[in-house]
PDB file of N, CA and C in Angstrom:
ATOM      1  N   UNK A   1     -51.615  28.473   4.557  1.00  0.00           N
ATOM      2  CA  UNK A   1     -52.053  28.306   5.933  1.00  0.00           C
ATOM      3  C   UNK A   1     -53.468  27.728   5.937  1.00  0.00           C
ATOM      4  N   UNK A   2     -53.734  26.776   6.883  1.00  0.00           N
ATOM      5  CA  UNK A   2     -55.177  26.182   6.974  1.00  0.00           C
ATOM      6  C   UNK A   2     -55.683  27.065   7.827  1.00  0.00           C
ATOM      7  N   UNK A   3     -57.345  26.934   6.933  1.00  0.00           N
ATOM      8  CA  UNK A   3     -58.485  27.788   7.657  1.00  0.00           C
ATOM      9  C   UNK A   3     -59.611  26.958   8.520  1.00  0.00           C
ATOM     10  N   UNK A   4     -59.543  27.365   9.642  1.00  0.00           N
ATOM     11  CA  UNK A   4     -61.055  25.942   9.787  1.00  0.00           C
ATOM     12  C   UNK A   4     -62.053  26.525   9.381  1.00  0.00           C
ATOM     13  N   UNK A   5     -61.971  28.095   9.435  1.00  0.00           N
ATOM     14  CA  UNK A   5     -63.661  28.595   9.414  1.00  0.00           C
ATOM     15  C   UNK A   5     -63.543  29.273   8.429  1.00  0.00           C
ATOM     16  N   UNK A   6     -64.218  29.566   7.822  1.00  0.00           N
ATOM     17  CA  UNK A   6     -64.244  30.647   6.078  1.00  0.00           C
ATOM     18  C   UNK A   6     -64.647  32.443   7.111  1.00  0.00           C
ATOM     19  N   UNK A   7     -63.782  33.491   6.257  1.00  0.00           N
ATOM     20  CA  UNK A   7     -63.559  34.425   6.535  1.00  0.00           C
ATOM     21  C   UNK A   7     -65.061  35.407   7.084  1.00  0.00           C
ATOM     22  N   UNK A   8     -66.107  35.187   5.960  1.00  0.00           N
ATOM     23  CA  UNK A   8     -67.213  35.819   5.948  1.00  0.00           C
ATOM     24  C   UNK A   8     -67.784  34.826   7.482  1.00  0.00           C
ATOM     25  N   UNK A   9     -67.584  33.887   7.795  1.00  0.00           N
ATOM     26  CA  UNK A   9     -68.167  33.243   8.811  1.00  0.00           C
ATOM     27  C   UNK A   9     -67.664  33.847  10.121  1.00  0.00           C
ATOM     28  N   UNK A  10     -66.902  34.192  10.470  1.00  0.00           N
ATOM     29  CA  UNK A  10     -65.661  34.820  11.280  1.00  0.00           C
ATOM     30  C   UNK A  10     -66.451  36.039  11.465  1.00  0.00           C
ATOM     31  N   UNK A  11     -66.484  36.868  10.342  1.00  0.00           N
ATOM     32  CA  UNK A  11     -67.196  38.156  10.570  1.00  0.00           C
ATOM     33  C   UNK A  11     -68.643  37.979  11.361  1.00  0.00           C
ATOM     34  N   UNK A  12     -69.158  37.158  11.182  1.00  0.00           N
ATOM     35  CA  UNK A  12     -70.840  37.433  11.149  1.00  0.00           C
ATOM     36  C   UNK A  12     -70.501  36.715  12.912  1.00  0.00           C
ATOM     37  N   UNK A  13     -69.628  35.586  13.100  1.00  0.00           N
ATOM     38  CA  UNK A  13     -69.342  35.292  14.555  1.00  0.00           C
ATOM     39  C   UNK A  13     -69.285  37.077  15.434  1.00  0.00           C
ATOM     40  N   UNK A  14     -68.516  37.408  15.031  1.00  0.00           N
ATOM     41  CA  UNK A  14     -67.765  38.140  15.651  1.00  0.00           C
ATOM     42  C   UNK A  14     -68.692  39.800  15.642  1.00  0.00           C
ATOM     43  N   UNK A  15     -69.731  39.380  14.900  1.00  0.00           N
ATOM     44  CA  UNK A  15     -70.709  40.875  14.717  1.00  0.00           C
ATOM     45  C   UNK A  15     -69.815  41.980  13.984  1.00  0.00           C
ATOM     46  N   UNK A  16     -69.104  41.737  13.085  1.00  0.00           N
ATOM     47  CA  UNK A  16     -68.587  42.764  12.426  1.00  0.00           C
ATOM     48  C   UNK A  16     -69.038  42.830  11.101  1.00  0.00           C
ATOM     49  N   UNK A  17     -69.633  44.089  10.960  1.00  0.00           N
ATOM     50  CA  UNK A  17     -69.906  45.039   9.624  1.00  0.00           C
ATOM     51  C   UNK A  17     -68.607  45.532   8.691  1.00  0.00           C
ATOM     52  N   UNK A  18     -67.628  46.066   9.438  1.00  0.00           N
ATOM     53  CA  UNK A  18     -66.553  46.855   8.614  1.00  0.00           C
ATOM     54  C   UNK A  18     -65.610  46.721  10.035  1.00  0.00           C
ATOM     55  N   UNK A  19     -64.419  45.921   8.957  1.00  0.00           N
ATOM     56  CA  UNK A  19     -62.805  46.037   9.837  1.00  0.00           C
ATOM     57  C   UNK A  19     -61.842  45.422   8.488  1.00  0.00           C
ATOM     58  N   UNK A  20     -60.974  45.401   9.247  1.00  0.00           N
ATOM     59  CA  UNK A  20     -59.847  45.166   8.168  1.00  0.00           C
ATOM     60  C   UNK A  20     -59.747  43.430   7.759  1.00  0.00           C
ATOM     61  N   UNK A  21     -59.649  43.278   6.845  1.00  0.00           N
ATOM     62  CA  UNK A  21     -60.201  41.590   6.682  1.00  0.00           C
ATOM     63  C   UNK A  21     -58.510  41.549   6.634  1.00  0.00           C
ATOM     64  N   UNK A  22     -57.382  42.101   6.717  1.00  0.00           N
ATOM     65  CA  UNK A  22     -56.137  40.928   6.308  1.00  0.00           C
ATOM     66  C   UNK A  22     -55.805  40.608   8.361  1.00  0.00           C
ATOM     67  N   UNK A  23     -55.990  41.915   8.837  1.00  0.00           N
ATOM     68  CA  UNK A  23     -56.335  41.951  10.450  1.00  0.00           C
ATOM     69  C   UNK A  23     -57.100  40.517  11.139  1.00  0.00           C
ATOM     70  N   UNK A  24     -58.231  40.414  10.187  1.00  0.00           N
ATOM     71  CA  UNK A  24     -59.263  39.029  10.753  1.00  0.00           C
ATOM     72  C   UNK A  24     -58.391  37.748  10.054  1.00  0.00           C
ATOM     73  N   UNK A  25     -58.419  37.889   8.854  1.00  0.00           N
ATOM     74  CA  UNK A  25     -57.369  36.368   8.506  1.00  0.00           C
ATOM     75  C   UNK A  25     -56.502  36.204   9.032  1.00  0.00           C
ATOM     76  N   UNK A  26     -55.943  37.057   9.636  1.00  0.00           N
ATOM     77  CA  UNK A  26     -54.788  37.052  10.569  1.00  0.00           C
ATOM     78  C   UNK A  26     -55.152  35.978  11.748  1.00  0.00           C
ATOM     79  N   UNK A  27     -56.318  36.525  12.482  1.00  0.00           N
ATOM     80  CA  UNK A  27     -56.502  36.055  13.424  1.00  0.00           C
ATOM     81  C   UNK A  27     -57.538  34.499  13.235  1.00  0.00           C
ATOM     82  N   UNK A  28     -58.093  34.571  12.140  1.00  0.00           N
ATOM     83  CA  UNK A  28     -58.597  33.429  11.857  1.00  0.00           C
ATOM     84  C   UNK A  28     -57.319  32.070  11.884  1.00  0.00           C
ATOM     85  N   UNK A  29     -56.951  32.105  10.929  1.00  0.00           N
ATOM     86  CA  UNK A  29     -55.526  31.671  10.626  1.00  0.00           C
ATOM     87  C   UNK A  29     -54.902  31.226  12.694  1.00  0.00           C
ATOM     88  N   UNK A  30     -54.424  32.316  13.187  1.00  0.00           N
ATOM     89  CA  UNK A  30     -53.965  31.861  14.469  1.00  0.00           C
ATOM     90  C   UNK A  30     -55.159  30.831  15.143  1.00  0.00           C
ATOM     91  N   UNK A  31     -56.187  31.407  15.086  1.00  0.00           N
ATOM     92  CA  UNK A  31     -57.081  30.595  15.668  1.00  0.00           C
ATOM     93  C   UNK A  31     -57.015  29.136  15.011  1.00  0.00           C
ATOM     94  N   UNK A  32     -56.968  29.045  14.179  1.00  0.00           N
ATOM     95  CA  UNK A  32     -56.983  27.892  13.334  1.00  0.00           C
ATOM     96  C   UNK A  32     -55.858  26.678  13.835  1.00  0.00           C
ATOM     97  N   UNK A  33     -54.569  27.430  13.521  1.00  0.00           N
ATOM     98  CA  UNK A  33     -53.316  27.156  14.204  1.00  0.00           C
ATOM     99  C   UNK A  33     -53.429  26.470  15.659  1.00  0.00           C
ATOM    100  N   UNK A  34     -54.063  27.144  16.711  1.00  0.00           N
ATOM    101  CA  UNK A  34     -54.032  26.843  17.786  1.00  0.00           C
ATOM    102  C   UNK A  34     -55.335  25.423  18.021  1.00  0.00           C
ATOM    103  N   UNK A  35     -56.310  25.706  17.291  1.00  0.00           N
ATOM    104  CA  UNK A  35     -57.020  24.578  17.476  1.00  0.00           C
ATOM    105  C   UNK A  35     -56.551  23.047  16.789  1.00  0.00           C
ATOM    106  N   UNK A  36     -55.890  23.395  15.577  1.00  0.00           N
ATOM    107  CA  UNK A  36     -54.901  22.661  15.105  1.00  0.00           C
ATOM    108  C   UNK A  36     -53.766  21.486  16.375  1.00  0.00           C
ATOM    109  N   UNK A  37     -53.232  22.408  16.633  1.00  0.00           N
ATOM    110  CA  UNK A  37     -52.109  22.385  17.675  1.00  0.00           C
ATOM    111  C   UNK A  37     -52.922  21.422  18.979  1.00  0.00           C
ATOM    112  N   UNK A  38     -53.900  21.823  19.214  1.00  0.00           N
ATOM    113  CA  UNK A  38     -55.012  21.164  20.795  1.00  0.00           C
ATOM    114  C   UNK A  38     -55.289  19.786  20.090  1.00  0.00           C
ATOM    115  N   UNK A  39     -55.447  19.751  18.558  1.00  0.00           N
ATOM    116  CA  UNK A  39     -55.719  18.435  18.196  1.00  0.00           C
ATOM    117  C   UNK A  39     -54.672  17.415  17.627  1.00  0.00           C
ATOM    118  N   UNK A  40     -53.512  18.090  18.166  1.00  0.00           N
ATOM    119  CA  UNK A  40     -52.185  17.661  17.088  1.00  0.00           C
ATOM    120  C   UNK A  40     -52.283  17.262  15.692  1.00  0.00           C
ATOM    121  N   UNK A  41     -52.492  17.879  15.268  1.00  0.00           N
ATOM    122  CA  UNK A  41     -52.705  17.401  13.815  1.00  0.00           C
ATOM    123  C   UNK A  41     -52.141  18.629  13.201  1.00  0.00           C
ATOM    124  N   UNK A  42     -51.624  18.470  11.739  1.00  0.00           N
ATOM    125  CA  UNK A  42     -51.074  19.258  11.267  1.00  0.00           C
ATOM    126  C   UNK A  42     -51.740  19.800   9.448  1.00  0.00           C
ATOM    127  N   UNK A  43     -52.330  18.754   9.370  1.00  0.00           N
ATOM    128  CA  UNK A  43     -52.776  19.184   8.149  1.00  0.00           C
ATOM    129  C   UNK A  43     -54.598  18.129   8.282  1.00  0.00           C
ATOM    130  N   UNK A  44     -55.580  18.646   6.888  1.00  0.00           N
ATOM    131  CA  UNK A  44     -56.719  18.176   7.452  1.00  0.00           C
ATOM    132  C   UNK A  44     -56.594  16.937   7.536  1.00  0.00           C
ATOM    133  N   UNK A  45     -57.719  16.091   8.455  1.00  0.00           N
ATOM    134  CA  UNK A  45     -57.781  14.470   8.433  1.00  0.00           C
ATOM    135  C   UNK A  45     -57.964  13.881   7.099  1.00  0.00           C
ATOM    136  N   UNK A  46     -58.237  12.383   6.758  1.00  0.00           N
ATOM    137  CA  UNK A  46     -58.485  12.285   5.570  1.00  0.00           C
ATOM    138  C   UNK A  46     -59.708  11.461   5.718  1.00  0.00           C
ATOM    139  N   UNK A  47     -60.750  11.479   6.917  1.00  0.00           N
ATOM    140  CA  UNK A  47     -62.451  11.858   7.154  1.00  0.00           C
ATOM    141  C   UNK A  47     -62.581  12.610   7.015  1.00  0.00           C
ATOM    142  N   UNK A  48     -62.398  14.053   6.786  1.00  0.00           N
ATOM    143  CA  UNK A  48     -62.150  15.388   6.157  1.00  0.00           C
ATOM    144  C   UNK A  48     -62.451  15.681   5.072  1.00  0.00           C
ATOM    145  N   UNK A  49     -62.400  15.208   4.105  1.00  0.00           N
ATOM    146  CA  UNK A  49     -61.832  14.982   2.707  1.00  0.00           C
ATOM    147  C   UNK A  49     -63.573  15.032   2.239  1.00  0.00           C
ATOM    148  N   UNK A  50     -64.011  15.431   1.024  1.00  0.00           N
ATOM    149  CA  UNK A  50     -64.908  15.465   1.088  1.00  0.00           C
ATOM    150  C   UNK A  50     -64.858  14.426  -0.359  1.00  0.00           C
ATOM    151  N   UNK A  51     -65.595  12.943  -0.120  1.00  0.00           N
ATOM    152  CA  UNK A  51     -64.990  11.920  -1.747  1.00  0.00           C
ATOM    153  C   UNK A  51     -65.617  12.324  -2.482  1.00  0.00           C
ATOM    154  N   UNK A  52     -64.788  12.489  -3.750  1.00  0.00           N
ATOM    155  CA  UNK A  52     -64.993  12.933  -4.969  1.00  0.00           C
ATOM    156  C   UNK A  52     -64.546  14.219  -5.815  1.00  0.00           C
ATOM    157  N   UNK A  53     -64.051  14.575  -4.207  1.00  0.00           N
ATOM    158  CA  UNK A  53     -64.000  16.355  -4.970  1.00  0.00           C
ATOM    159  C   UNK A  53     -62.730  16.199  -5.405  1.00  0.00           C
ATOM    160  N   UNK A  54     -62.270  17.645  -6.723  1.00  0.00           N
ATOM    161  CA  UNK A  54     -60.966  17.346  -6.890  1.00  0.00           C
ATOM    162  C   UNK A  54     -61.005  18.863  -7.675  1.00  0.00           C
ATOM    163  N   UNK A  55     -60.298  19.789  -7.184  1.00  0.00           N
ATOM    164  CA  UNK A  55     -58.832  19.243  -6.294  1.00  0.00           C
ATOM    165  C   UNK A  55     -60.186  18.666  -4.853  1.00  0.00           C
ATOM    166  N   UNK A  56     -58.946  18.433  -4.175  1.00  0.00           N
ATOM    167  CA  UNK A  56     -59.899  18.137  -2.159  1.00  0.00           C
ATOM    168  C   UNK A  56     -60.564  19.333  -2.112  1.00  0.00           C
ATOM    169  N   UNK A  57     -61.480  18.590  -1.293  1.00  0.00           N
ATOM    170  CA  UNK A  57     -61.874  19.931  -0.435  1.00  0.00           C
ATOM    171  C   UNK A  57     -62.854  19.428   0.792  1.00  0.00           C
ATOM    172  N   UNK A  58     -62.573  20.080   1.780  1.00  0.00           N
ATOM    173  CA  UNK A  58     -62.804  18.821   3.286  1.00  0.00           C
ATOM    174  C   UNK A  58     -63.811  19.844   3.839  1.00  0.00           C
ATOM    175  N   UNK A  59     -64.569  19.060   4.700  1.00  0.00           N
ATOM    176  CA  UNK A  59     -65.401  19.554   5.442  1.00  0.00           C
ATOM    177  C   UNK A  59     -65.299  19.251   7.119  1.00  0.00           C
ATOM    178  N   UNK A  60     -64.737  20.607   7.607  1.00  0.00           N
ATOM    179  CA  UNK A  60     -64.277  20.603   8.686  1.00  0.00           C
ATOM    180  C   UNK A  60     -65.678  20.458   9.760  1.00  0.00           C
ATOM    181  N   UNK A  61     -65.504  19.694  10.579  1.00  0.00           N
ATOM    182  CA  UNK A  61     -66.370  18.952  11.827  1.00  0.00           C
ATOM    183  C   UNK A  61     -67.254  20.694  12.568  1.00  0.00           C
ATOM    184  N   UNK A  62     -68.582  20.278  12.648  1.00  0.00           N
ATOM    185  CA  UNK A  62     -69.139  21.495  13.079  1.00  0.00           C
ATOM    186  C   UNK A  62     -68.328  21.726  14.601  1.00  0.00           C
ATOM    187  N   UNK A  63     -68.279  20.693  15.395  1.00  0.00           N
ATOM    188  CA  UNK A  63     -67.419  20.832  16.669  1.00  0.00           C
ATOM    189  C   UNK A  63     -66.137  21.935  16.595  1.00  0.00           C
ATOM    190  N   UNK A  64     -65.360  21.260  15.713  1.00  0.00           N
ATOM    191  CA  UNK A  64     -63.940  21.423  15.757  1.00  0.00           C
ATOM    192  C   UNK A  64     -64.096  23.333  15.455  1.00  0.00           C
ATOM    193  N   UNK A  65     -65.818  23.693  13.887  1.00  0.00           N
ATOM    194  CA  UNK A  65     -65.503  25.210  13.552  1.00  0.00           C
ATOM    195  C   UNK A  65     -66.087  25.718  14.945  1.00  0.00           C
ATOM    196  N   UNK A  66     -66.693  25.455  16.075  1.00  0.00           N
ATOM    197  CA  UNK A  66     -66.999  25.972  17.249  1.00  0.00           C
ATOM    198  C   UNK A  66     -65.976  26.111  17.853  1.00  0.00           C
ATOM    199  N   UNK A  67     -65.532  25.528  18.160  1.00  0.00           N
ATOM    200  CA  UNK A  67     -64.035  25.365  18.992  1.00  0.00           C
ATOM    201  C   UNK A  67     -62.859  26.439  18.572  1.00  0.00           C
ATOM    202  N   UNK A  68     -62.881  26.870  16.920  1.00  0.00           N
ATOM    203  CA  UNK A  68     -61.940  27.532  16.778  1.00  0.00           C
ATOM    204  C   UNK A  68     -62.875  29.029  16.783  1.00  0.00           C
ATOM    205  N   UNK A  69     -64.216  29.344  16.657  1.00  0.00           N
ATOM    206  CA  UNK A  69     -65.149  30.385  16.615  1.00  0.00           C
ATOM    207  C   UNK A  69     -64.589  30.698  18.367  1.00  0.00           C
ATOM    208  N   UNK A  70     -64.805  30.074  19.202  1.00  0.00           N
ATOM    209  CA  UNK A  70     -64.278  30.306  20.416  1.00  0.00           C
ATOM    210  C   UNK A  70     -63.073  30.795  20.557  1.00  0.00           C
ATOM    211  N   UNK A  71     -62.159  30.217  20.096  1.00  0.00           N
ATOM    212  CA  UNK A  71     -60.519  30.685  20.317  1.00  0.00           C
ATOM    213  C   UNK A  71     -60.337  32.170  19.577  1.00  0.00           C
ATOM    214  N   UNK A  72     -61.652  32.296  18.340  1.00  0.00           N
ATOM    215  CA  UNK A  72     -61.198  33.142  17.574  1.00  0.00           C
ATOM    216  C   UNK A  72     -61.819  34.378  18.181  1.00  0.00           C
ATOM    217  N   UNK A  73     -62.633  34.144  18.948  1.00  0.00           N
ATOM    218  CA  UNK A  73     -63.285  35.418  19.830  1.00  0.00           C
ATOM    219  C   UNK A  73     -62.232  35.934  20.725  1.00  0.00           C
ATOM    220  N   UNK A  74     -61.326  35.104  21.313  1.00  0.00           N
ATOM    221  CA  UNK A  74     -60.386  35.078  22.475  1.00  0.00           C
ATOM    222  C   UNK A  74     -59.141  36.385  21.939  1.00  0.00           C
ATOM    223  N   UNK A  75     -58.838  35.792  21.013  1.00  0.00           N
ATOM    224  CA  UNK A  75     -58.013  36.299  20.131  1.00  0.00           C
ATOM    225  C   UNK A  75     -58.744  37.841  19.643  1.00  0.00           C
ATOM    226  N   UNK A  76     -59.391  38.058  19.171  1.00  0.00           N
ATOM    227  CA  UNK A  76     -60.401  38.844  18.518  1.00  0.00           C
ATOM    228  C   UNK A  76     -60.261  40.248  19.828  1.00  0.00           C
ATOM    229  N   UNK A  77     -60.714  39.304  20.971  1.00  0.00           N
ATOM    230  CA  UNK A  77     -60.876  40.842  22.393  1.00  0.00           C
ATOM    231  C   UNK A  77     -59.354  40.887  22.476  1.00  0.00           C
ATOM    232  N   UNK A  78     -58.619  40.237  22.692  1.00  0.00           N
ATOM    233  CA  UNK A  78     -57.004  40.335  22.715  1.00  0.00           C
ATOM    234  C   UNK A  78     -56.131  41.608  21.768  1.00  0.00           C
ATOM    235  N   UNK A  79     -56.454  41.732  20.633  1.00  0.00           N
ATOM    236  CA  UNK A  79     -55.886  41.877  19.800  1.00  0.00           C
ATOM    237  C   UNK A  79     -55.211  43.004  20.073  1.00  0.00           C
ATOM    238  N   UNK A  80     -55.812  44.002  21.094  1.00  0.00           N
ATOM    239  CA  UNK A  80     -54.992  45.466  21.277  1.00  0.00           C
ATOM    240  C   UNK A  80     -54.734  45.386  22.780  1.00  0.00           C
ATOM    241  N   UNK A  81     -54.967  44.270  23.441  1.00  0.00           N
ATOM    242  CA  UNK A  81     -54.805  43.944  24.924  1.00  0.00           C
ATOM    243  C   UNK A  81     -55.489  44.889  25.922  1.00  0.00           C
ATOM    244  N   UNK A  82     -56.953  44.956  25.046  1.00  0.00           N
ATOM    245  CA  UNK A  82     -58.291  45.072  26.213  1.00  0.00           C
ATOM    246  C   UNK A  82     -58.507  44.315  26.786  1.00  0.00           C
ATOM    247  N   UNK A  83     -57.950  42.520  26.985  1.00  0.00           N
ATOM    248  CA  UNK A  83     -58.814  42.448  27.711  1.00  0.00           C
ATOM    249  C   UNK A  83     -57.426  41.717  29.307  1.00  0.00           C
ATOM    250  N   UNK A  84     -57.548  41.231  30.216  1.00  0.00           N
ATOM    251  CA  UNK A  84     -56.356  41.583  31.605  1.00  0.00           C
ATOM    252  C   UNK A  84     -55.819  39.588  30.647  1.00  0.00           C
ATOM    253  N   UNK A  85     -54.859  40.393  30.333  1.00  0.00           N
ATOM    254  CA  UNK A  85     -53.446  38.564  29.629  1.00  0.00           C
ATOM    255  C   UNK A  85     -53.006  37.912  31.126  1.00  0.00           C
ATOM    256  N   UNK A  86     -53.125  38.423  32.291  1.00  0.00           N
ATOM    257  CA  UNK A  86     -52.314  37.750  33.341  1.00  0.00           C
ATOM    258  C   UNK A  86     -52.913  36.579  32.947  1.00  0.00           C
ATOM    259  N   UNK A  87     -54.027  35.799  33.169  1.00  0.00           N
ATOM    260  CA  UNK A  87     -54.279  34.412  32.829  1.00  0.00           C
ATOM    261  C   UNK A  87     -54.838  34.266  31.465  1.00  0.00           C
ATOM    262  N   UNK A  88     -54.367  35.043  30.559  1.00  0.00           N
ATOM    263  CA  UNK A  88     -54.928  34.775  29.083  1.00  0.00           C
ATOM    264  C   UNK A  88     -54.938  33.175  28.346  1.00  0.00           C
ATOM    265  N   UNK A  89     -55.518  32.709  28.056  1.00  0.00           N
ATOM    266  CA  UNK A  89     -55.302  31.038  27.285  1.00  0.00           C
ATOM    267  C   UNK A  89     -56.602  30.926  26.680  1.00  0.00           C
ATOM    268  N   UNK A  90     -56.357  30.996  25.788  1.00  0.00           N
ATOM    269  CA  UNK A  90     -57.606  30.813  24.563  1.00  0.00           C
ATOM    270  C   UNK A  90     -58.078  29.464  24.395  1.00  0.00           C
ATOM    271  N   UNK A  91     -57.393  28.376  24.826  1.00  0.00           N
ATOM    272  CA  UNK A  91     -58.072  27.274  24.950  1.00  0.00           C
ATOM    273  C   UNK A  91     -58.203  26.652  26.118  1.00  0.00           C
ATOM    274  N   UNK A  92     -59.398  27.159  26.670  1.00  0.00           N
ATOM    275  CA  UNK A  92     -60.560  26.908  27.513  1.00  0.00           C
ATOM    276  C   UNK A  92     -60.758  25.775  27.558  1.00  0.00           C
ATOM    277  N   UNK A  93     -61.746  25.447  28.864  1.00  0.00           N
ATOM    278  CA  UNK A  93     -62.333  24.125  29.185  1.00  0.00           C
ATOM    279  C   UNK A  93     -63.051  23.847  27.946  1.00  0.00           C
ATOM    280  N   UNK A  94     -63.825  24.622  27.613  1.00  0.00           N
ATOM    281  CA  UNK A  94     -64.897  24.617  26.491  1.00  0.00           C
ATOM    282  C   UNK A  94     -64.401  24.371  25.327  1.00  0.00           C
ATOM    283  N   UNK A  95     -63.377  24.550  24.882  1.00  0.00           N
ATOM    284  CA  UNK A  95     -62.713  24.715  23.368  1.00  0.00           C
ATOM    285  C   UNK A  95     -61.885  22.999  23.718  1.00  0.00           C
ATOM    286  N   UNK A  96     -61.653  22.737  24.717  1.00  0.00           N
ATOM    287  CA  UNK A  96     -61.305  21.157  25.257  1.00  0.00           C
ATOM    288  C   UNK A  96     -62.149  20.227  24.736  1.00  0.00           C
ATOM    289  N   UNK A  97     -63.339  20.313  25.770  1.00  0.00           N
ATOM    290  CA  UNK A  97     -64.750  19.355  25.287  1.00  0.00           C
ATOM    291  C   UNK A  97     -65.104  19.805  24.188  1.00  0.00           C
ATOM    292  N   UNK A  98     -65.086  20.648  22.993  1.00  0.00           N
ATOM    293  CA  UNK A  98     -65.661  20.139  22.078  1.00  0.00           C
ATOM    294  C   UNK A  98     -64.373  19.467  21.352  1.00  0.00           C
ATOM    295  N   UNK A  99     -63.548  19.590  21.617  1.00  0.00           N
ATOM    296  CA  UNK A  99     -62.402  18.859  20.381  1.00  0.00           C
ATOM    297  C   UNK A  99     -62.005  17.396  21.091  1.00  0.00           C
ATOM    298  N   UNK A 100     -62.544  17.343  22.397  1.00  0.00           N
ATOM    299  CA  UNK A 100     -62.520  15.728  22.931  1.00  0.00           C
ATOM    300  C   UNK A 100     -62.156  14.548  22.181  1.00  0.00           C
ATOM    301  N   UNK A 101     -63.222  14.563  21.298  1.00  0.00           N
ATOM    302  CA  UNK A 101     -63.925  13.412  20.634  1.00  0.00           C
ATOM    303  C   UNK A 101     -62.939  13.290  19.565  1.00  0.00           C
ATOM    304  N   UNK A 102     -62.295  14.463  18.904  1.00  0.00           N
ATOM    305  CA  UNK A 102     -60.928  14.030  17.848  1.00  0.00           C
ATOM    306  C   UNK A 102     -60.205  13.827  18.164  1.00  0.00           C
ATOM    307  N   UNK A 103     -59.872  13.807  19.546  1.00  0.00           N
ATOM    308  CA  UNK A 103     -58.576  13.758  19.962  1.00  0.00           C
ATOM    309  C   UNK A 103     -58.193  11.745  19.910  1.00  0.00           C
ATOM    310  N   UNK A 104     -56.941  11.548  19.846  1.00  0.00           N
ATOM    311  CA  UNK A 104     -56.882  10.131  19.991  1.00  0.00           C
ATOM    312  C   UNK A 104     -56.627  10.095  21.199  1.00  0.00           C
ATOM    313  N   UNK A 105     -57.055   9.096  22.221  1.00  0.00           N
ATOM    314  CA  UNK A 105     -56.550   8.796  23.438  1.00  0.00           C
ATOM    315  C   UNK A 105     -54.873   8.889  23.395  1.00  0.00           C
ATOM    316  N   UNK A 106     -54.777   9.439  24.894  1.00  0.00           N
ATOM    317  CA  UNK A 106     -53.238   8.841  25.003  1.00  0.00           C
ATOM    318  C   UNK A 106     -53.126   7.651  26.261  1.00  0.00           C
ATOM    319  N   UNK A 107     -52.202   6.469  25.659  1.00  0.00           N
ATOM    320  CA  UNK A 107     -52.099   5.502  26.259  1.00  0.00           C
ATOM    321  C   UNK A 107     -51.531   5.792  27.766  1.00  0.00           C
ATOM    322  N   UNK A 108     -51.658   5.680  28.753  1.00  0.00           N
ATOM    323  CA  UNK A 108     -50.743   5.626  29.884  1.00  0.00           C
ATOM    324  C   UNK A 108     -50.087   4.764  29.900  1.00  0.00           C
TER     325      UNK A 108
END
C-alpha cells in the first residue's frame, strides 16, 4: 500500500505521544488512498521519482503531504465516530486547492 506521509510524521501531525501505530497506518494508508483517488492516480508519478535512487524512492510534493495530513486528521477524529458523519467528507475545499495544481485539467 502507498504512503504519502511517513508514520512518525502522522504522529507528531496529529500530537500523539502513545497510540497504537498498526491503528495509525491504518489510517495513514486510507488517507493516502483517498488523496490518491482526488488525484486519480494510482501509483507514484514518475516527477516523483527521486533520479538516481535505486531501488526508487520518490519524493512526494509538500502540497499533496498537506493535503493528505488534512484528510488524515479527518479520519483520525472519525475513527470511533466522535465527530456528527451526517455531512462527513474528508476531502474538503482545502484538501481540493492544494491538490489543484496535480490535477490534469479535464477537457469539456
Amino acid at each position: 500500500m502507498i504512503k504519502l506521509i511517513r508514520l512518525d510524521d502522522a504522529k507528531v501531525h496529529l500530537n500523539l505521544d502513545v497510540c497504537n501505530d498498526s491503528d495509525l497506518l491504518l489510517k495513514v494508508e486510507q488517507a493516502s488512498a483517498i488523496v490518491m483517488k482526488e488525484l486519480k492516480i494510482s501509483e507514484f508519478p514518475a516527477e516523483w521519482v527521486i533520479e538516481g535512487s535505486s531501488p526508487a524512492k520518490y519524493e512526494v510534493p509538500a502540497d499533496v503531504q498537506a493535503a493528505t495530513f488534512l484528510v488524515l486528521g479527518d479520519l483520525w477524529a472519525m475513527r470511533e465516530g466522535s465527530v456528527e458523519q451526517k455531512d462527513f467528507n474528508p476531502v474538503s475545499s482545502a484538501v481540493r486547492g492544494l491538490l489543484g495544481g496535480h490535477r490534469d485539467p479535464t477537457l469539456a
